[in-house]
Protein backbone atom coordinates (compact mmCIF):
# COMPACT_ATOMS: atom_id res chain seq x y z
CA UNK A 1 7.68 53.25 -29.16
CA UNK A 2 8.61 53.47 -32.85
CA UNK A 3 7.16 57.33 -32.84
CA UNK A 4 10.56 57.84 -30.63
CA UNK A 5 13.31 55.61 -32.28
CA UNK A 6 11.87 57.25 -35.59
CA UNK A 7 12.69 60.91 -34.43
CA UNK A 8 16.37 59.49 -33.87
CA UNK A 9 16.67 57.37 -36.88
CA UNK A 10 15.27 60.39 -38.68
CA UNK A 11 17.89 62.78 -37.13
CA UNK A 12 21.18 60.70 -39.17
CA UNK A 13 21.59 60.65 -42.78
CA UNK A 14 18.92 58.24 -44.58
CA UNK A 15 21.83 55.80 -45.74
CA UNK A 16 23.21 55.23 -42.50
CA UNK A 17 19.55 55.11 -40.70
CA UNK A 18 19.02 52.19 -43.06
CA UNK A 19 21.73 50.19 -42.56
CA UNK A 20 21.93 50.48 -38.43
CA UNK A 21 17.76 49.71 -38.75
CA UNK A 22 18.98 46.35 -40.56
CA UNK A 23 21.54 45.80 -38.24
CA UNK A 24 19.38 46.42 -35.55
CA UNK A 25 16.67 44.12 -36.85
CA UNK A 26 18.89 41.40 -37.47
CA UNK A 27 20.17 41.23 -33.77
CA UNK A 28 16.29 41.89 -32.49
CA UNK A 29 15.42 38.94 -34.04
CA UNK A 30 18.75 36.71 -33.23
CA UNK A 31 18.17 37.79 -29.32
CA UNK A 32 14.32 37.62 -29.63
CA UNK A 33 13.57 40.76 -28.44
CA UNK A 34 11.59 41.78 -31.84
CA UNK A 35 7.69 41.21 -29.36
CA UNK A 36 8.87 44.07 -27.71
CA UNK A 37 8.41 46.31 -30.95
CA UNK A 38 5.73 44.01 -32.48
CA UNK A 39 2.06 42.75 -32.19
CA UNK A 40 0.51 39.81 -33.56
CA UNK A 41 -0.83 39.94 -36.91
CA UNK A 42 -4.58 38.28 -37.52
CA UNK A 43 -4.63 35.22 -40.10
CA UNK A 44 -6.38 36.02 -43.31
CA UNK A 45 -4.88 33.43 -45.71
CA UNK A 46 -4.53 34.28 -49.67
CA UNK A 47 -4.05 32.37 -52.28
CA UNK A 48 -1.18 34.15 -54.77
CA UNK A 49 1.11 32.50 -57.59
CA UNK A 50 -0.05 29.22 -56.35
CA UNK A 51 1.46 30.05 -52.36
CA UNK A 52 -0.27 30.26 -49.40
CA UNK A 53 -0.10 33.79 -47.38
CA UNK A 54 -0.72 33.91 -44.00
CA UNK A 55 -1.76 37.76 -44.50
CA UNK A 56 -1.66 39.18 -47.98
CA UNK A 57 0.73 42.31 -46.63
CA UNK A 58 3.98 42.04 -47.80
CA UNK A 59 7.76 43.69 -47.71
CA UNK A 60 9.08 44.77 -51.00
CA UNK A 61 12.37 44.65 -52.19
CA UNK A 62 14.34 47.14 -52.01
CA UNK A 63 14.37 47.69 -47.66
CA UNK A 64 16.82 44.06 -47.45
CA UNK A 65 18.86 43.80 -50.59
CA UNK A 66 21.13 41.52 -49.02
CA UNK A 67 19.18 38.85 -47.20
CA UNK A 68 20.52 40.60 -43.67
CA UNK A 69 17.63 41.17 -41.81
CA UNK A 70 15.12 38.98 -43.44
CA UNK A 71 14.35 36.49 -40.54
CA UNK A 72 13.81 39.52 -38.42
CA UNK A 73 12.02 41.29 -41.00
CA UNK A 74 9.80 38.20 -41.32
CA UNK A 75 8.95 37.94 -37.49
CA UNK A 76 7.18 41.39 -37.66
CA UNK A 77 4.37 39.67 -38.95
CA UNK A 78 4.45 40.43 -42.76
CA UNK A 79 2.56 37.86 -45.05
CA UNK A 80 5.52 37.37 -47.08
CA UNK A 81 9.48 39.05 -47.39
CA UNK A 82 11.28 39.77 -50.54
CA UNK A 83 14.60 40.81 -50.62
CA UNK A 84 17.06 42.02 -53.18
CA UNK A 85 17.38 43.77 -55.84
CA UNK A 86 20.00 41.32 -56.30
CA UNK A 87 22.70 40.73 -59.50
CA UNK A 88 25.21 38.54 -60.53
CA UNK A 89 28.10 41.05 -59.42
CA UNK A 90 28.71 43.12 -56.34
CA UNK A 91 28.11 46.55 -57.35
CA UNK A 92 28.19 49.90 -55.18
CA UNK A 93 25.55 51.81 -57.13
CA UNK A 94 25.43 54.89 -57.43
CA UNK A 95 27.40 57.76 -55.58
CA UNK A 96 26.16 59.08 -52.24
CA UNK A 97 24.41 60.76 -50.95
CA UNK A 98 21.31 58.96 -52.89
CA UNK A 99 18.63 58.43 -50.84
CA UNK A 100 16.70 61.61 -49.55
CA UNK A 101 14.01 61.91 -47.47
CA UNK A 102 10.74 64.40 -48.23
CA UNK A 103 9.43 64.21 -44.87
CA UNK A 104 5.86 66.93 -45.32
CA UNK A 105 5.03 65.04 -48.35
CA UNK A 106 5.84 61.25 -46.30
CA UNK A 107 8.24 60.46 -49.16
CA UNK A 108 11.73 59.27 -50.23
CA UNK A 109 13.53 59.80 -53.23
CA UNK A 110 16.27 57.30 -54.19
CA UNK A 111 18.54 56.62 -56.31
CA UNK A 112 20.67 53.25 -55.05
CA UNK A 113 21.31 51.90 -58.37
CA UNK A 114 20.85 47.91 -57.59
CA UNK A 115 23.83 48.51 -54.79
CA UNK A 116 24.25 44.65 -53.63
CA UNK A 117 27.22 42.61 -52.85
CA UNK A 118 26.15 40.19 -55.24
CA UNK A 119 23.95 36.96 -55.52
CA UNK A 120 26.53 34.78 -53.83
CA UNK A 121 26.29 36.60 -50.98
CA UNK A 122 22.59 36.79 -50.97
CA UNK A 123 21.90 33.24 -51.24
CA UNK A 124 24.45 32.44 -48.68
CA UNK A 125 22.17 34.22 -46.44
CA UNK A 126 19.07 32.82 -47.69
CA UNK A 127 20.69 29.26 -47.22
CA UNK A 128 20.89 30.33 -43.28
CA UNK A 129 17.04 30.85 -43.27
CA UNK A 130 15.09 30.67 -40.26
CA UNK A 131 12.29 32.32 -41.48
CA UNK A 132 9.21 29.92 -42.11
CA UNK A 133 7.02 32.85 -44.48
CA UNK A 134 6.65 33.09 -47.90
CA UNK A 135 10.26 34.66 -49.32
CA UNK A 136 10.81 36.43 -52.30
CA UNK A 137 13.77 37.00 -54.54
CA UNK A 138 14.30 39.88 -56.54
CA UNK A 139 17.15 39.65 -59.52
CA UNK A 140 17.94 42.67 -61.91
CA UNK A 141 21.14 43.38 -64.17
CA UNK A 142 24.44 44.67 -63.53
CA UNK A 143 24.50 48.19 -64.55
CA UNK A 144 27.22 47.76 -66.85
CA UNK A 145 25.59 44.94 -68.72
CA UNK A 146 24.43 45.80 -72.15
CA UNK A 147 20.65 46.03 -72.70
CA UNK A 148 20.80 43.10 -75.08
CA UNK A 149 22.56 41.12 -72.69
CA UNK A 150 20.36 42.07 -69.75
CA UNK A 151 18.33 38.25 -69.78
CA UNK A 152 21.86 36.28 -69.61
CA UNK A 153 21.77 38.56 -65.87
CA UNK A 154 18.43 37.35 -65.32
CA UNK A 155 18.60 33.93 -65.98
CA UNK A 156 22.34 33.38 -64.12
CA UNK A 157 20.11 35.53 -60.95
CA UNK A 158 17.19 33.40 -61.28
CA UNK A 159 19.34 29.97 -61.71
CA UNK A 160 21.44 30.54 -58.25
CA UNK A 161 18.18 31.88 -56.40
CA UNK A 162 16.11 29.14 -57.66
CA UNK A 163 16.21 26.42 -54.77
CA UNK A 164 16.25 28.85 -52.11
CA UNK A 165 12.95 31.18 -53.47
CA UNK A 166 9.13 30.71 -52.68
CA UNK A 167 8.73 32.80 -56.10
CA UNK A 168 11.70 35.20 -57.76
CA UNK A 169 10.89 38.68 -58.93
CA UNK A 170 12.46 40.34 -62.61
CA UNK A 171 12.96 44.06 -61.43
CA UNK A 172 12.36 45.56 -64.80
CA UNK A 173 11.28 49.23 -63.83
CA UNK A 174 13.98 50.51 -61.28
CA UNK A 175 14.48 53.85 -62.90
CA UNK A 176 18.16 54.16 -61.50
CA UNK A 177 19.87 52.10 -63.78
CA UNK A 178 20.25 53.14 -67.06
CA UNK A 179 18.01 51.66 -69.89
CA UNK A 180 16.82 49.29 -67.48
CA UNK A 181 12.92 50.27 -67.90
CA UNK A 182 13.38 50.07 -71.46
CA UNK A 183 12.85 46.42 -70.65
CA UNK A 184 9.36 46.75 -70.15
CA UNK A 185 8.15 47.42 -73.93
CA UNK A 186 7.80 45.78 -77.22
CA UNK A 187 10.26 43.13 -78.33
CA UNK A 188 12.43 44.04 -75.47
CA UNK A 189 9.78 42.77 -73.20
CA UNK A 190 9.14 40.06 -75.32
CA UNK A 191 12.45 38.54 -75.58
CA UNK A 192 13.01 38.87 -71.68
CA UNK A 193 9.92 37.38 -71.21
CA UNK A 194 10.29 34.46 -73.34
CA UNK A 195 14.09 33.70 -72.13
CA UNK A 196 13.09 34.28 -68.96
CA UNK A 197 9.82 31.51 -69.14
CA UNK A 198 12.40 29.44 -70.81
CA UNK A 199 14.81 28.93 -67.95
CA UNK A 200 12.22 28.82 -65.33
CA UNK A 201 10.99 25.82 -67.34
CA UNK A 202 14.31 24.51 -67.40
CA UNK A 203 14.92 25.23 -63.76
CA UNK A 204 11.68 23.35 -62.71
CA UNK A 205 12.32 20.33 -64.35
CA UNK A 206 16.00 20.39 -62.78
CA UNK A 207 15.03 21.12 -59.26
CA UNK A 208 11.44 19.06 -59.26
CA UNK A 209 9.99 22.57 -57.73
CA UNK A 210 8.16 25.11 -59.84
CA UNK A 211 9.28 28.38 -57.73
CA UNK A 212 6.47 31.40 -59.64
CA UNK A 213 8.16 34.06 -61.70
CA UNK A 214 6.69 37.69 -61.03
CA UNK A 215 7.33 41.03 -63.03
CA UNK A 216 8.17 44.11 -61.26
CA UNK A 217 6.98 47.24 -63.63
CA UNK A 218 6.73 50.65 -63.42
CA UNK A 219 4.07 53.17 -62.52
CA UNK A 220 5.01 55.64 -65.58
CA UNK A 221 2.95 54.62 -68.15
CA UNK A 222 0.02 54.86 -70.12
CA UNK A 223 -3.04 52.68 -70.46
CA UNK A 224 -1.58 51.50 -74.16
CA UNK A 225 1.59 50.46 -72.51
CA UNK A 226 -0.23 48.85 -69.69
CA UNK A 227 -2.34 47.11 -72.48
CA UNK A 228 1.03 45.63 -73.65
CA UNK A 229 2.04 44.59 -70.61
CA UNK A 230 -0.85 42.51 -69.89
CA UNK A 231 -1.09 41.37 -72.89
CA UNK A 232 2.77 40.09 -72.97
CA UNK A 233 2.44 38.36 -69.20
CA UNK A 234 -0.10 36.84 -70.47
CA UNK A 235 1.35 35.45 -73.67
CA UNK A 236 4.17 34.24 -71.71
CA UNK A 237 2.21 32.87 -68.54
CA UNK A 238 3.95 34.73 -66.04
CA UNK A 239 2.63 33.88 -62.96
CA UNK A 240 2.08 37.38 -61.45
CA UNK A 241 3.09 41.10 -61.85
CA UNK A 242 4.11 43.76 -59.33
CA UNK A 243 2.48 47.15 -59.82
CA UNK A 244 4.51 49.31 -59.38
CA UNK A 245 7.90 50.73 -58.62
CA UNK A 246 8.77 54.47 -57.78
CA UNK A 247 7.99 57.42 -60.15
CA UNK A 248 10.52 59.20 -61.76
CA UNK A 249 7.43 61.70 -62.00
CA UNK A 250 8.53 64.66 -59.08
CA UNK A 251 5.57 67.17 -60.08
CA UNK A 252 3.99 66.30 -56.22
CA UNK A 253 7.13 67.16 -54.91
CA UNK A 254 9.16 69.63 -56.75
CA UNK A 255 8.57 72.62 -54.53
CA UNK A 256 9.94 70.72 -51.31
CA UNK A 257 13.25 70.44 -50.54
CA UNK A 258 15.32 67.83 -52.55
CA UNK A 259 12.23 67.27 -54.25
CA UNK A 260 13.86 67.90 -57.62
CA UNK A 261 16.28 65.50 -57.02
CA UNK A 262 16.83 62.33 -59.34
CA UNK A 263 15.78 58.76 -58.41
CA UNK A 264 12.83 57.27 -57.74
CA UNK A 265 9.98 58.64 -55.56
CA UNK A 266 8.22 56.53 -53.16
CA UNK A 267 5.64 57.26 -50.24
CA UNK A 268 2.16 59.07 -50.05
CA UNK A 269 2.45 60.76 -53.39
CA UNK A 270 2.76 57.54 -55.55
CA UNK A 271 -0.36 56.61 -54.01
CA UNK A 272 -2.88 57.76 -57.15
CA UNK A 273 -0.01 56.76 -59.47
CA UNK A 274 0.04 53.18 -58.45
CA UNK A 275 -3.48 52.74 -58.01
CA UNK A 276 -4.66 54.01 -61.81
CA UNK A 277 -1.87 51.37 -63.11
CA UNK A 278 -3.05 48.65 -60.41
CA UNK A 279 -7.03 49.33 -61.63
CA UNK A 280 -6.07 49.44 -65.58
CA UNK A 281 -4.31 46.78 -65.20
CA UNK A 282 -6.93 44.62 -63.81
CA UNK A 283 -9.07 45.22 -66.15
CA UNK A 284 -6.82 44.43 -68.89
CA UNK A 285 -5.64 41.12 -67.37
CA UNK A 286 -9.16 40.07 -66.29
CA UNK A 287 -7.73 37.23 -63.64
CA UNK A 288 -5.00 36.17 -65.80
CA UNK A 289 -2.63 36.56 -63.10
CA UNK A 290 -2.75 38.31 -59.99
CA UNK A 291 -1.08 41.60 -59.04
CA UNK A 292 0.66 42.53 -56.30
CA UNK A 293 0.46 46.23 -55.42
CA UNK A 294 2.74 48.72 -54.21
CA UNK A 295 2.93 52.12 -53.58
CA UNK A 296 1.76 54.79 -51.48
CA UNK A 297 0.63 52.56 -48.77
CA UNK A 298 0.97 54.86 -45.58
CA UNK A 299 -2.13 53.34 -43.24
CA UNK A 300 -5.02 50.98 -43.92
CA UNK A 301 -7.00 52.36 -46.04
CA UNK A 302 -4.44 52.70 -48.70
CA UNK A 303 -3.41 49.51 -48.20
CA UNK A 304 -7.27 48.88 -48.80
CA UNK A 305 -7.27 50.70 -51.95
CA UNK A 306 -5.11 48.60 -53.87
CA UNK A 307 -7.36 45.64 -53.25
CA UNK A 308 -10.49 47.12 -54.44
CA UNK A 309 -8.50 48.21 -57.70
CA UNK A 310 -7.20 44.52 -58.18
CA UNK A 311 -4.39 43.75 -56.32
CA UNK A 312 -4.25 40.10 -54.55
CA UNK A 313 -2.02 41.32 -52.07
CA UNK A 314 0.27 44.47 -50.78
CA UNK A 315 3.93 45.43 -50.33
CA UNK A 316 4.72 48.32 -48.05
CA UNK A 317 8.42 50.06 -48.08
CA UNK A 318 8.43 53.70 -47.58
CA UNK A 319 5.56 53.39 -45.19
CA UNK A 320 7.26 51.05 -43.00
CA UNK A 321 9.56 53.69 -42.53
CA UNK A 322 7.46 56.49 -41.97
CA UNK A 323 4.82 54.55 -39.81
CA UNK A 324 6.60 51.41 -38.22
CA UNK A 325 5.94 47.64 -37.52
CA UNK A 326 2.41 49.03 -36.77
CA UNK A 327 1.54 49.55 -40.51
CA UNK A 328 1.85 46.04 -41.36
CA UNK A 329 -1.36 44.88 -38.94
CA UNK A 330 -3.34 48.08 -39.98
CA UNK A 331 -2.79 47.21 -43.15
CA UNK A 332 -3.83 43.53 -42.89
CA UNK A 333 -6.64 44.48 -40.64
CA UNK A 334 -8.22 47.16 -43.67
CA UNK A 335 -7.58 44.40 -46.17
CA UNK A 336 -9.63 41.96 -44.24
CA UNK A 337 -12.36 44.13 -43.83
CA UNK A 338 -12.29 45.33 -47.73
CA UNK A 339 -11.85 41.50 -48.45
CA UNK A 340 -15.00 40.83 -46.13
CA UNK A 341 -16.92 43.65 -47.50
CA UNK A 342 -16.39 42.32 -51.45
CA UNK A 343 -17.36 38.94 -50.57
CA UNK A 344 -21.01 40.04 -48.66
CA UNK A 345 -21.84 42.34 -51.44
């Protein structure tokens, strides 16, 4: 069934198939018609950040920014939802058209810039939740927000999200908003890391709930920046790192139309990309704090792949759209079995 509503969603601009798929989602799920496009998902509980998956196959942010379609989203059988990126402001991001899709190479290119309508309106979704899963928050800056003011965004993100969140996400590594990834090294990193740590702290003691604090990074890097990394989540105890966003690395692309186009890439070419990062930094980490991996997840066995390099669990995005509701339970299903495998070895 999705093979045909693709070929129409795929025949509109990419903007405008995304929002009428949330739309559409959101009503699915408020009529209950979302079995009709669904199929049950086996149990294969994980343990991350201290929570409880049902499935350790997950959305990433990015695909709900605003908390729409989350309940629906949820019902398609996903371990656990995040939505966002969300910031303090509303903000329109960047000018269309921004998101373009690569369809012989199963990618997207993208380049949203955080648009949201702001974390007031996301958490008065969020505070309508009928979704029982595990739920996510992601928070970044306001793109007009000074680099050296960028954890005041965090922390006023993370302090309105806080009751409503099973864990909140720091989106560090989105490479559409400028000096954002800058974030991610030296004492940059270290000062976000240490306000942020801070205020959860704070937040916990406030709200008698410690809600985890994860670290979305980016897949551009080499092994002596991933060696930082680790070395600063663990420092700071954060309780769990994403791995990774899109590439701003179009060398798989570039001879395909709108491959040279700026943004992010996602889909089957950030496969490799996301992979090396997830294995190196598994290594480096050693069990310090599990990683959640995304990227390049278009069937099982990629979904697979990012276990066996380290991951705890998966997030799928560009696959969802490329593959449908079907991905999620191949993915859990090859996870299982990899999972399975490890543990009769």
């Amino acid at each position: 069934m999705y093979s045909t509503l693709r070929k129409a969603l795929f025949a509109l601009d990419p903007e405008r198939a995304h929002h009428l798929t949330i739309d559409g989602i959101g009503a699915a799920e408020r009529l209950g018609l979302l079995s009709l496009f669904t199929r049950p998902v086996a149990d294969d509980p994980v343990e991350l950040m201290g929570l409880t998956l049902p499935n350790p196959v997950g959305l990433a942010a990015g695909l709900d920014k605003n908390a729409q379609a989350f309940n629906g989203l949820g019902a398609m059988g996903f371990g656990f939802v995040e939505v966002g990126t969300v910031t303090p402001r509303p903000q329109p991001g960047n000018p269309q058209p921004r998101v373009f899709r690569l369809e012989e190479a199963e990618a997207i290119i993208n380049r949203m810039g955080f648009n949201n309508e702001g974390v007031d309106y996301l958490v008065s979704r969020v505070r309508r939740r009928r979704y029982g899963g595990v739920l996510g928050i992601n928070v970044g800056k306001n793109f007009d927000t000074p680099a050296e003011r960028a954890a005041d965004d965090y922390c006023l993100c993370m302090e309105k999200v806080y009751p409503y969140a099973d864990y909140i996400t720091a989106n560090v590594s989105s490479p559409n908003t400028k000096g954002l990834r800058d974030l991610q090294f030296g004492d940059s990193l270290n000062r976000l890391l240490g306000t942020l740590k801070e205020k959860q702290q704070q937040l916990a003691a406030t709200n008698d709930r410690y809600v985890p604090l994860a670290v979305k990074i980016a897949p551009d890097m080499d092994d002596d920046a991933i060696a930082q990394i680790a070395e600063a989540l663990r420092s700071y105890e954060i309780d769990g790192v994403i791995a990774t966003n899109t590439t701003i690395d179009k060398s798989p692309v570039e001879k395909l139309p709108h491959g040279n186009e700026q943004g992010g890439l996602s889909g089957k070419p950030l496969r490799e990309k996301s992979t090396r990062v997830i294995r190196q930094l598994a290594k480096e980490l050693n069990g310090a704090l599990p990683i959640i991996g995304v990227g390049g997840i278009m069937d099982g066995e990629s979904a697979a792949e990012k276990v066996r390099a380290g991951a705890t669990a998966v997030q799928i995005y560009t696959g969802l759209i490329y593959r449908g509701p079907e991905l999620v339970r191949e993915a859990a299903d090859a996870i299982a079995l990899a999972r399975r495998e490890t543990t009769q070895a």
